[in-house]
Structures are given as structure tokens and as C-alpha cells.
Protein backbone atom coordinates (compact mmCIF):
# COMPACT_ATOMS: atom_id res chain seq x y z
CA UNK A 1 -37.23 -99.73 -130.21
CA UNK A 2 -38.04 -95.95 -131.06
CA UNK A 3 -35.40 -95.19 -128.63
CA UNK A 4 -32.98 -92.30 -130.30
CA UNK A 5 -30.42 -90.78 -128.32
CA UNK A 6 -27.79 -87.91 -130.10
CA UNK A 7 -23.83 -88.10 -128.58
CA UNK A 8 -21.39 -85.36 -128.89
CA UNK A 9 -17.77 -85.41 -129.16
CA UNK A 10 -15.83 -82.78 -127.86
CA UNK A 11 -12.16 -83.03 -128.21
CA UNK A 12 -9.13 -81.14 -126.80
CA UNK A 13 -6.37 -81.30 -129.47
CA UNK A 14 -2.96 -81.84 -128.35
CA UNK A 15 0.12 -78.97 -129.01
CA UNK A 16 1.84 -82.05 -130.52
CA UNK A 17 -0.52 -82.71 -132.97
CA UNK A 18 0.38 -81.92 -136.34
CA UNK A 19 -2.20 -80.47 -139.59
CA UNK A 20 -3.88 -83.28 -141.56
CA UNK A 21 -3.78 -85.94 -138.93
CA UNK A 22 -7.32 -87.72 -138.40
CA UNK A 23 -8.50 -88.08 -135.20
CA UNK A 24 -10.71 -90.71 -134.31
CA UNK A 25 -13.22 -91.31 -130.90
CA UNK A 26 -14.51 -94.87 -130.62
CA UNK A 27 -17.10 -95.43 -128.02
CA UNK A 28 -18.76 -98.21 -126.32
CA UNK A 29 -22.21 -97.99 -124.75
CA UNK A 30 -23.77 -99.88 -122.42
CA UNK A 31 -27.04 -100.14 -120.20
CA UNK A 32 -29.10 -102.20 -117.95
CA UNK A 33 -31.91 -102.96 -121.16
CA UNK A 34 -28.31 -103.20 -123.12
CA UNK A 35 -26.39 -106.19 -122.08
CA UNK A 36 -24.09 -106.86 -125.02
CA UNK A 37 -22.33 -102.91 -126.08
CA UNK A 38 -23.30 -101.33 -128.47
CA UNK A 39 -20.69 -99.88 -130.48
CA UNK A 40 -21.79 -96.99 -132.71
CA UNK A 41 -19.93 -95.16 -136.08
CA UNK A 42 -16.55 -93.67 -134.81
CA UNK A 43 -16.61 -89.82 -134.58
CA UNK A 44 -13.54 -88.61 -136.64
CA UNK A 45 -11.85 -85.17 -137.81
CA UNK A 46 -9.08 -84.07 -139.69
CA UNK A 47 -6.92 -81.51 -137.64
CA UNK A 48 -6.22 -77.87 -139.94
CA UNK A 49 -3.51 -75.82 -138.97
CA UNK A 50 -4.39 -71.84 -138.65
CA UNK A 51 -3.89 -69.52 -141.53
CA UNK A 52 -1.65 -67.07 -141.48
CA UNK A 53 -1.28 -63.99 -143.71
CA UNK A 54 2.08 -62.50 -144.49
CA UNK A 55 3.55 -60.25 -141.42
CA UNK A 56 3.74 -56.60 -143.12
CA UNK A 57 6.34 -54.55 -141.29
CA UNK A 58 5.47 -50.77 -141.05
CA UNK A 59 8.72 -48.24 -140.33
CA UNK A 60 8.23 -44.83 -138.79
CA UNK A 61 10.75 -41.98 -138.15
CA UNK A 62 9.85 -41.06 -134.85
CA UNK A 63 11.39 -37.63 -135.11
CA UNK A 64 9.51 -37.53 -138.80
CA UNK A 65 10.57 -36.20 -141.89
CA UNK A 66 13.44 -38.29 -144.07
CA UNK A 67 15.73 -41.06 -142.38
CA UNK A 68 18.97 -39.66 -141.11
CA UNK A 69 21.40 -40.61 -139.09
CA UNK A 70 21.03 -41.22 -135.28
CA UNK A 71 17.51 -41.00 -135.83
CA UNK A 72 15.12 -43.84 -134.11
CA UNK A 73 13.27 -45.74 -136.42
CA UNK A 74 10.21 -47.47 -135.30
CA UNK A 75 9.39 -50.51 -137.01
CA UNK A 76 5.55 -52.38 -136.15
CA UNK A 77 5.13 -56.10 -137.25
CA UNK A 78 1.66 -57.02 -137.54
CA UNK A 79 1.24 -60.97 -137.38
CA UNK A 80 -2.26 -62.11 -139.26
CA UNK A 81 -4.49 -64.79 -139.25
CA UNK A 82 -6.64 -65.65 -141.30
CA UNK A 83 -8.43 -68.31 -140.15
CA UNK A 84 -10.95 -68.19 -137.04
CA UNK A 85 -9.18 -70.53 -134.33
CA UNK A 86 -5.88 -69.45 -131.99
CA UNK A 87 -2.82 -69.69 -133.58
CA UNK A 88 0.21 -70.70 -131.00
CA UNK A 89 3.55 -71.62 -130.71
CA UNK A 90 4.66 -68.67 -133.35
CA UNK A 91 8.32 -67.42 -133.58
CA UNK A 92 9.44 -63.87 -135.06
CA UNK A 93 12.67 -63.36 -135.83
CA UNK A 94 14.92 -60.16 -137.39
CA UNK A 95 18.47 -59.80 -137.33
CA UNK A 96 19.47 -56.16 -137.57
CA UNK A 97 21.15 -55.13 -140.66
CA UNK A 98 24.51 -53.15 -140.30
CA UNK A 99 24.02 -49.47 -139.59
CA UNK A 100 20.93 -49.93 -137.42
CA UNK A 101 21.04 -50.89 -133.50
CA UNK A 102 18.31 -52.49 -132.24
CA UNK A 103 17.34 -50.84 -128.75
CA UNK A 104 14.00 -52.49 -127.33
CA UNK A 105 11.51 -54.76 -128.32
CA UNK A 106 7.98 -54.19 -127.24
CA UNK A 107 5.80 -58.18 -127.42
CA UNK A 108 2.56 -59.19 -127.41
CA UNK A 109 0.93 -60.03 -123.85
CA UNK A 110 2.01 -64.32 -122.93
CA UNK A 111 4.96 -64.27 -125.36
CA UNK A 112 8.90 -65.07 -124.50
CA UNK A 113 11.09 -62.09 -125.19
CA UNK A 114 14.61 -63.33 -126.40
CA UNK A 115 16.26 -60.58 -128.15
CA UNK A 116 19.28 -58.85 -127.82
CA UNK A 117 20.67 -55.85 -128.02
CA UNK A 118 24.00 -57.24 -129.01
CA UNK A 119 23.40 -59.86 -131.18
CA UNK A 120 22.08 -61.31 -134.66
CA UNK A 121 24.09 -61.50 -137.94
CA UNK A 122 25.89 -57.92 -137.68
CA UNK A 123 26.22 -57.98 -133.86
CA UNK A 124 24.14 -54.99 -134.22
CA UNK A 125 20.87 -57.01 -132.47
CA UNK A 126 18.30 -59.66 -133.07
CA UNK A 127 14.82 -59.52 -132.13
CA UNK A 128 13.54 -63.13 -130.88
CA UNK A 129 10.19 -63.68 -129.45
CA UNK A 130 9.01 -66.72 -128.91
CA UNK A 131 5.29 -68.10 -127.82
CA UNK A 132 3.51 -65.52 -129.70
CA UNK A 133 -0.25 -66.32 -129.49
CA UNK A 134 -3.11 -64.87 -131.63
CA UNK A 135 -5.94 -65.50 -129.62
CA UNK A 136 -9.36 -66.67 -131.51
CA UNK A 137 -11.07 -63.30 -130.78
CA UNK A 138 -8.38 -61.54 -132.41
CA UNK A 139 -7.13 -61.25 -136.34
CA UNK A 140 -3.68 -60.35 -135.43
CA UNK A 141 -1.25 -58.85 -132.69
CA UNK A 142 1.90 -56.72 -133.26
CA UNK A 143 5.64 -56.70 -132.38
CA UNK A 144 7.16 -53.04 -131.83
CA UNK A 145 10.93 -52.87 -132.62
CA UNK A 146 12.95 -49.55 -131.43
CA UNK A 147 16.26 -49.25 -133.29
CA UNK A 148 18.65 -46.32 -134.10
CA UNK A 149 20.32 -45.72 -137.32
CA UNK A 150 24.43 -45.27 -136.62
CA UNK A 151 26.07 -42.06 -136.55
CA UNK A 152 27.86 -40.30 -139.50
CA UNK A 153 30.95 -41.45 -137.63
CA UNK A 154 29.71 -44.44 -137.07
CA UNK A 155 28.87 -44.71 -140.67
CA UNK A 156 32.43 -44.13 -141.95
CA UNK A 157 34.32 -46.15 -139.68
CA UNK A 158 31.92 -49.18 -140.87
CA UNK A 159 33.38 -48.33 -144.16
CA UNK A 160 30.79 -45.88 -145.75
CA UNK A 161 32.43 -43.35 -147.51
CA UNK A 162 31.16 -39.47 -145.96
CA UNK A 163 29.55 -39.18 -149.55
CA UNK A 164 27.69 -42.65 -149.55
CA UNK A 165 25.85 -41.70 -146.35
CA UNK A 166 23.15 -39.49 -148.35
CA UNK A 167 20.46 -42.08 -149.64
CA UNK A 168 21.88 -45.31 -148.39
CA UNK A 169 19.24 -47.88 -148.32
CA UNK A 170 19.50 -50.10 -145.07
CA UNK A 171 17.17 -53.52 -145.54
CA UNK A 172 15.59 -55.38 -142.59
CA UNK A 173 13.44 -58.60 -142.77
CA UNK A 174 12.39 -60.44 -140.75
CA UNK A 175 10.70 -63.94 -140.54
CA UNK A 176 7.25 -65.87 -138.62
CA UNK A 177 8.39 -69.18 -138.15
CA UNK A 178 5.27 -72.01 -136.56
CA UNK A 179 5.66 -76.00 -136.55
CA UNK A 180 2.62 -75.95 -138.40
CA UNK A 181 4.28 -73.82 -141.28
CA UNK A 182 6.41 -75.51 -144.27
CA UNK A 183 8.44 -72.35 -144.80
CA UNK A 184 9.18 -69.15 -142.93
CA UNK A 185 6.68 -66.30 -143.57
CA UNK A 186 8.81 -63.15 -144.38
CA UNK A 187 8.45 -59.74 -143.66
């Protein structure tokens, strides 16, 4: 009668699971001094998808000084978490903008590299990668883009005038795309 025992639960949870579903464990137990199961409280949880912060994207002349042409820009993508448990199953993607050819893509260790050199919006290159993990013992990893803005030549026979090449802004964004995320997180 003053017989007390404590159970634990401990659950895998399944890649196909998605955040807010409850997950319950029924169990039945049963003994020699039990004959009819006893069937105690079920154990239950609600599944949270990981946090993530906003990727910042950090650019760096390699040759320093000012931007010019033909120079190699270095671009570093630093995915975050915020909460404690893995997050998996994370996309990054970034189209290169016009002017700016993307030349190699440097991933974190276990993810799917599927850029290319040659494609994306402007033909110029998209960076894909695919299966990015951020383990539980770490807050983030990065994603290392080498690309190299065109030529002056290049420049005018995309259109910009010889004059227009001085202090032309060139944009790139790029986007963190997870199942467990409503909208793309942008760079």
C-alpha cells in the first residue's frame, strides 16, 4: 500500500513533427501483486520549435581599403539561435546581385552545398546550402561567401555608364528559410 514508484518519459521527437503539436505517452503497468493494469496520468508535452535570431551578414574587402572594381569581397553569414536545443533542417539562400560573381562558398561541417557559380536571378551565382545544423552546444555557425565585383569593362558593357562606376551601391540579401519558420529570415 505505501508502495511509490517514479516513471520517466523520455521521448525522441520525430523530424516530421511540427511546433505546437502535443505529444502524449500512455502507459500500462502490470505485475504479479497487479493483476488488473494499472493505467496511470498520460505524460504529455507540447513540441517548441528553436529560436532563431536574424542572420547578420558581415562584408570585407579582402584587399582592404574602399570597394573597387575586380576586388573580392568577402561576405560572413552568421546563423543564430537563440534558444538552447539543435536547430536542423535550415536553408540559406542569396542570389548574387548584378555586378558581383559569386566564386566559392565555404559551409558549415554536415551541410549540403548547392550553389553555383552560374546561377541565381542575374546568372551571376546563387549560394544554396541546404541541411545547415546548429548543434545544441553551439549559438550559431557561419556561411563564408567569396565573390568578385565586375570589371570597369565589365561594368559598362552591363550598361553602367564609365561615370556611374564611382560610388555605385551593389545590394545582396540573402534569406534562412526552416519548416519550422512562418517567413524567411533575411539578411
Amino acid at each position: 500500500p505505501n508502495n511509490s514508484r517514479q516513471m520517466a518519459f523520455l521521448a525522441d521527437v520525430a523530424t516530421n513533427v511540427t511546433a505546437g503539436q502535443r505529444i502524449c505517452n500512455r502507459a500500462a503497468i502490470t505485475s504479479p501483486q497487479t493483476p488488473t493494469p494499472f493505467q496511470p496520468p498520460e505524460a504529455c508535452f507540447t513540441v517548441q520549435a528553436p529560436q532563431l535570431s536574424t542572420p547578420q551578414k558581415t562584408d570585407r574587402d579582402l584587399d582592404g581599403g574602399v570597394f573597387e572594381p575586380e576586388d573580392i569581397v568577402q561576405f560572413t553569414v552568421a546563423i543564430r539561435k537563440v534558444s538552447a536545443s539543435q536547430a536542423t533542417a535550415l536553408r540559406f539562400l542569396d542570389d548574387m546581385p548584378a555586378n558581383l560573381q559569386l566564386l566559392s562558398v565555404v559551409i558549415p561541417a554536415g551541410a549540403t552545398n548547392n550553389s553555383s557559380l552560374t546561377g541565381g536571378a542575374n546568372g551571376t551565382g546563387r549560394v544554396d546550402v541546404s541541411d545547415i545544423t546548429i548543434p545544441a552546444n553551439l549559438d550559431s555557425v557561419n556561411v563564408t561567401i567569396l565573390a568578385q565585383v565586375d570589371s570597369e569593362a565589365e561594368f559598362i558593357a552591363s550598361g553602367v555608364a564609365p561615370g556611374a562606376i564611382d560610388g555605385r551601391t551593389i545590394c545582396n540579401q540573402g534569406r534562412l528559410r526552416a519548416p519550422f519558420l512562418s517567413a524567411d529570415l533575411l539578411t
